[in-house]
Structures are given as structure tokens and as C-alpha cells.
Protein backbone atom coordinates (compact mmCIF):
# COMPACT_ATOMS: atom_id res chain seq x y z
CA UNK A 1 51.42 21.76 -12.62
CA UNK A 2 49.84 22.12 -16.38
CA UNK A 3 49.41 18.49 -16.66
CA UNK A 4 47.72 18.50 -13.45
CA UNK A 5 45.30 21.10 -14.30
CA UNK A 6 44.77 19.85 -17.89
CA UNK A 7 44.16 16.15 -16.46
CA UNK A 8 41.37 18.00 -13.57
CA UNK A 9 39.50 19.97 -16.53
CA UNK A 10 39.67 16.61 -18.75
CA UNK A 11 37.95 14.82 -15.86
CA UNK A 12 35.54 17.15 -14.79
CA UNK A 13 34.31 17.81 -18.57
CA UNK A 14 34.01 13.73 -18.84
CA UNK A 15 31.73 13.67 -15.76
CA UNK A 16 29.70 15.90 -16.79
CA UNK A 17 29.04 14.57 -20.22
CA UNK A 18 28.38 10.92 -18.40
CA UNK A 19 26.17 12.97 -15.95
CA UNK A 20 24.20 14.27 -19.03
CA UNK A 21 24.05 11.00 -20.61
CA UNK A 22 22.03 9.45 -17.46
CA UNK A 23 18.39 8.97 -17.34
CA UNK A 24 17.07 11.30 -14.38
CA UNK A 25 15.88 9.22 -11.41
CA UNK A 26 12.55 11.19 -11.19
CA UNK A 27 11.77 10.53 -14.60
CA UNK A 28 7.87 9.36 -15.06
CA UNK A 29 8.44 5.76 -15.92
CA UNK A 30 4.81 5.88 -18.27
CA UNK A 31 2.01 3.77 -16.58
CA UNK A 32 4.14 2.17 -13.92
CA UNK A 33 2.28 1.88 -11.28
CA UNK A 34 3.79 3.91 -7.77
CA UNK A 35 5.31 2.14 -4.88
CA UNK A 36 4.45 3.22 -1.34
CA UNK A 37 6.64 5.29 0.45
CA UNK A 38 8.48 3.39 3.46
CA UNK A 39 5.73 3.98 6.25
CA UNK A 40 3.03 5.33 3.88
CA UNK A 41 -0.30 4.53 5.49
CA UNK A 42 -1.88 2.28 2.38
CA UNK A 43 -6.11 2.04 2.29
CA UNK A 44 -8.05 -0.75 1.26
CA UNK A 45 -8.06 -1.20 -2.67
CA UNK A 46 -11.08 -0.89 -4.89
CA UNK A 47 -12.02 -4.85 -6.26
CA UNK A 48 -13.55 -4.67 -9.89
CA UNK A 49 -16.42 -6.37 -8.41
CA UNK A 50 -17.69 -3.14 -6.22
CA UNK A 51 -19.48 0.05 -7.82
CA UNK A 52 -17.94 3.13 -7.59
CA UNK A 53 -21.37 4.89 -5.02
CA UNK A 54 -20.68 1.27 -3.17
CA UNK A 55 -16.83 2.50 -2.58
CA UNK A 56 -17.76 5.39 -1.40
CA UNK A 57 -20.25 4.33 1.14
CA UNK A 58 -17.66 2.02 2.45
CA UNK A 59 -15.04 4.89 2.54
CA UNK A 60 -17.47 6.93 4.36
CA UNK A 61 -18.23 4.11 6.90
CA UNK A 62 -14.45 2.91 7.16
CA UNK A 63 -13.98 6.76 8.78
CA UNK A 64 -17.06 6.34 10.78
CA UNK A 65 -15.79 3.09 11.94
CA UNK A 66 -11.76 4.25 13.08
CA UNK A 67 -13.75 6.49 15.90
CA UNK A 68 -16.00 3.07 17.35
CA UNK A 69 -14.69 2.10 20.71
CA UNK A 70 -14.15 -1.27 19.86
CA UNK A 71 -11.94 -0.39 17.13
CA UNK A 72 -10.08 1.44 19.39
CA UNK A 73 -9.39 -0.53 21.87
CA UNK A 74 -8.66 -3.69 19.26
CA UNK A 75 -5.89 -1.10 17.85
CA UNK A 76 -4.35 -0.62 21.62
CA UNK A 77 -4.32 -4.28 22.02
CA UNK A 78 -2.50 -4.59 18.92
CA UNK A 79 0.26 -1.94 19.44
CA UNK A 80 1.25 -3.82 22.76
CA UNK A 81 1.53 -7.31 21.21
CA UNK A 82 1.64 -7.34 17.78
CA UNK A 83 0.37 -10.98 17.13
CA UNK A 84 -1.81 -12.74 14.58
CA UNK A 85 -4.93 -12.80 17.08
CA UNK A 86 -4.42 -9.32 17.77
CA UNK A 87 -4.36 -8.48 14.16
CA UNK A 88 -7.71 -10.61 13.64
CA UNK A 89 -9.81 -9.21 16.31
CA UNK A 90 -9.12 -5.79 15.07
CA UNK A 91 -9.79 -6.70 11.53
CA UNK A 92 -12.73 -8.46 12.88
CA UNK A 93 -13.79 -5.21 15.12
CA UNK A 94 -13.05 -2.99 11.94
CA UNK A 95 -15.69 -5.12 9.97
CA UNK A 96 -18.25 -4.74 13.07
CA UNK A 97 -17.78 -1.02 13.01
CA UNK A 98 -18.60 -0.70 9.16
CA UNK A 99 -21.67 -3.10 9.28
CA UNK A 100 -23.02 -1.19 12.36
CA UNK A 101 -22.24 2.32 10.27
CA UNK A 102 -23.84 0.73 7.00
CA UNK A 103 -25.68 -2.72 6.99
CA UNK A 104 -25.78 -2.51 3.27
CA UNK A 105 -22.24 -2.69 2.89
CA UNK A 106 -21.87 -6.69 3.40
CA UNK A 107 -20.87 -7.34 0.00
CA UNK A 108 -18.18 -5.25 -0.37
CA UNK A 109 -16.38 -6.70 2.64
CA UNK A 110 -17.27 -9.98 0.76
CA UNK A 111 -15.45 -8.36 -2.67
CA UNK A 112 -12.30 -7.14 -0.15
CA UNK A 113 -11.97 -10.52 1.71
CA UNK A 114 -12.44 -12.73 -2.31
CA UNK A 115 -9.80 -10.16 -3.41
CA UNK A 116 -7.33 -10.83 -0.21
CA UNK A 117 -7.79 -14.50 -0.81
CA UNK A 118 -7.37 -14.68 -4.53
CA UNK A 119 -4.00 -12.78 -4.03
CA UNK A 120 -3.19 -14.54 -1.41
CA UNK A 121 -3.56 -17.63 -3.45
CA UNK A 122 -1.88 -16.49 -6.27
CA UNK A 123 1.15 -15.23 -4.24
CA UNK A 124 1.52 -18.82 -2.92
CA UNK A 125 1.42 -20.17 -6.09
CA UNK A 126 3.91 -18.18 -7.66
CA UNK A 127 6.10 -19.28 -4.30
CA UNK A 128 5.69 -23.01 -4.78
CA UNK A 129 6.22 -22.43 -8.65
CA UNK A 130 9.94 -20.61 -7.96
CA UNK A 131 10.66 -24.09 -5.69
């Protein structure tokens, strides 16, 4: 029964000096950047090529536009048949809503759409590269 007990307080002690030993998980990692939760609703992302007061605007108008009736209705579409057309008319009806909120905002859906399309590029050719 003592070498029972003895081995049970050896093991225990161990753990715990392994458990102390361990990085903690929630750790800050120092400027690495943070993932998304699973089902986190992510916004549009600032391009270097649009001002701050220009962000903003487009912020403000991107709220303005979720309430338009076309947007709406584009978003209803898409949560009965979630396919690419779907997806395009509503991306297509959000852009509407925001030009008819803020005329002046035209070039920062042109800096959103260059940014899509150069990471979309760059994601295929890191794809064809791993081939």
C-alpha cells in the first residue's frame, strides 16, 4: 500500500512540474495578428490606398446601406440558395446601397474590389507555386 501511495505522490508532483513547464495557451503571442472566432461576423478591411475620413464615410454608409430594401431582399435570396449569383447580386445590391448613401465613395469600392483581386491573385499564385 506504501509503494502505491509513494508511486501516486511521485506522479502527481511530476505533472505538475511538466504542467508548470508549459507555455499558457492564452499567452499574447507579440504582434501576431488574431484569427476570427468560428462564426465571427468579419467587416470589410481598410486598403492602404483609402484615407482614414474616407473609411469612415464608407463605414457610415455600409450601415446606411444593410437597412436598403434591395439589400434586403438580395440577403433573403441568398439564405435560400446559397449560390455564386446569389452572392453577386447582393454584393452588387450592397455597392448600390453605398453609392446611393454616398456618391463620393466610388473610389473606395474601387480600393476594396483592387485589394480582393490582388489577394485573390496572389492566393492563386501561391496555389499553382505548391503544384
Amino acid at each position: 500500500m506504501k509503494l502505491k501511495l509513494a508511486f501516486l505522490l511521485a506522479l502527481i508532483s511530476s505533472a505538475g512540474l511538466i504542467a508548470a513547464d508549459a507555455p499558457k495557451g492564452d499567452a499574447p503571442k507579440g504582434d501576431a495578428p488574431k484569427k476570427a472566432e468560428k462564426g465571427a461576423k468579419r467587416g470589410p478591411q481598410k486598403p492602404d490606398a483609402v484615407s482614414d475620413d474616407d473609411w469612415k464615410k464608407f463605414l457610415a454608409a455600409s450601415e446606411k446601406a444593410r437597412e436598403d430594401a434591395g439589400v434586403k431582399a438580395a440577403e433573403a435570396k441568398l439564405k435560400e440558395e446559397k449560390s455564386p449569383d446569389n452572392m453577386k447580386a447582393l454584393q452588387e445590391a450592397r455597392k448600390a446601397a453605398i453609392l446611393k448613401a454616398d456618391a463620393s465613395l466610388e473610389s473606395v469600392l474601387k480600393a476594396i474590389e483592387d485589394s480582393h483581386a490582388k489577394a485573390k491573385g496572389g492566393k492563386k499564385k501561391k496555389d499553382e507555386a505548391a503544384k
